[in-house]
Protein backbone atom coordinates (compact mmCIF):
# COMPACT_ATOMS: atom_id res chain seq x y z
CA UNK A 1 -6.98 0.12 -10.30
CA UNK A 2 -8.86 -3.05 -9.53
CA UNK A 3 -6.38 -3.79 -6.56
CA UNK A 4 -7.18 -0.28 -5.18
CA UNK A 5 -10.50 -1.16 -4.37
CA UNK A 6 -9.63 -4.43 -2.49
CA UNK A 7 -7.80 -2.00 -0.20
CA UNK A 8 -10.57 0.83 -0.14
CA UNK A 9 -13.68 -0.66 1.76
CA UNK A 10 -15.70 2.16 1.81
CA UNK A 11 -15.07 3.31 -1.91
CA UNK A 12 -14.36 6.71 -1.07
CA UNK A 13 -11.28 6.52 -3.77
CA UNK A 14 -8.89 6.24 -0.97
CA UNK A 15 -6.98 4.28 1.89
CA UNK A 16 -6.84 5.06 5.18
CA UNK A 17 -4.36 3.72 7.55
CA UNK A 18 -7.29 0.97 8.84
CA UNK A 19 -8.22 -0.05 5.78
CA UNK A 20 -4.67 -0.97 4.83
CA UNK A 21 -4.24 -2.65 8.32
CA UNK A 22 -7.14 -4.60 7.98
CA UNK A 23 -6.29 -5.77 4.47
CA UNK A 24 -3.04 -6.93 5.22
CA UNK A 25 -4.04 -8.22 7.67
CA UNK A 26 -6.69 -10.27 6.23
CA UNK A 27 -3.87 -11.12 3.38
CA UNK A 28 -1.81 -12.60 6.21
CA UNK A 29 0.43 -9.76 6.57
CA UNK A 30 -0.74 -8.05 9.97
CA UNK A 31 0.95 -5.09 10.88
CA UNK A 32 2.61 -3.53 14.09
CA UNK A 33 1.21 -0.23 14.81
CA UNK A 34 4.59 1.09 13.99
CA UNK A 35 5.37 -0.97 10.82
CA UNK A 36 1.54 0.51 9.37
CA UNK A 37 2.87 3.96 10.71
CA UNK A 38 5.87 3.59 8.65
CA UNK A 39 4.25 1.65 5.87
CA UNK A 40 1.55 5.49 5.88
CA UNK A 41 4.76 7.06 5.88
CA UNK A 42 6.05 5.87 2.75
CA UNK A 43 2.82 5.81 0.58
CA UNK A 44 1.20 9.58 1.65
CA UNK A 45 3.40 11.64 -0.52
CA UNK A 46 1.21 14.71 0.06
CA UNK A 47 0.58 13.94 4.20
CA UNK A 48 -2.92 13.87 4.24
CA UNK A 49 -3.08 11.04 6.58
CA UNK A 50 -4.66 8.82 3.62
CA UNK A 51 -3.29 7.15 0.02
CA UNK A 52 -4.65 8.62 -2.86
CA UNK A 53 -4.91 6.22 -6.02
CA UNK A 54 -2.02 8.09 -7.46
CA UNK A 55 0.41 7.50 -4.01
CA UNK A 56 -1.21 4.02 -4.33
CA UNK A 57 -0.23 3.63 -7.92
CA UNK A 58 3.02 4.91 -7.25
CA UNK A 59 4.08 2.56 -4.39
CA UNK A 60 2.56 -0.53 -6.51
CA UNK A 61 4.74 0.50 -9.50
CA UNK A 62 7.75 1.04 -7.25
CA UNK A 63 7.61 -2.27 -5.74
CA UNK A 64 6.77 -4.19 -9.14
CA UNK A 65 10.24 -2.86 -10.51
CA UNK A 66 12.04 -4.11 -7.45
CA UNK A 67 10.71 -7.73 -7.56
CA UNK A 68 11.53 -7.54 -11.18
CA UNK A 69 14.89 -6.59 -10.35
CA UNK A 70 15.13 -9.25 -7.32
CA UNK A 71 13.70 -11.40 -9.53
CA UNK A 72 16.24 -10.78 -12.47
CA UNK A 73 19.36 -10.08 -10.44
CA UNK A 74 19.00 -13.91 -9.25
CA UNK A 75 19.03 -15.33 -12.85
């Protein structure tokens, strides 16, 4: 939950598409307009234009099992 709230500047208990661009970006990762369009895409299961701390939760636990699995499948 802590990471959440590296993500969510204005602590309103979710991310909008700027505050994800801008913390990416700060994290080195900047984003195309489309890649963060995409990226929205993905995370807002229920399409209201922001991630919740479930969709968030869900996308972080979704990409921790496929490092793990990169990360296994290579040893």
């Amino acid at each position: 939950m802590e990471v959440l709230w590296l993500f969510d500047r204005d602590g309103k208990g979710f991310i909008t598409a700027v505050e994800l661009a801008g913390c990416m970006a700060k994290m080195g990762h900047p984003l195309a307009h489309k890649e963060l369009r995409e990226l929205m895409r993905e995370a807002d299961f229920d399409g209201d234009g922001v991630i919740s701390f479930s969709e968030f939760s869900s996308i972080m636990a979704k990409l921790s099992m496929d490092f793990l699995g990169v990360s296994f499948s290579t040893y």
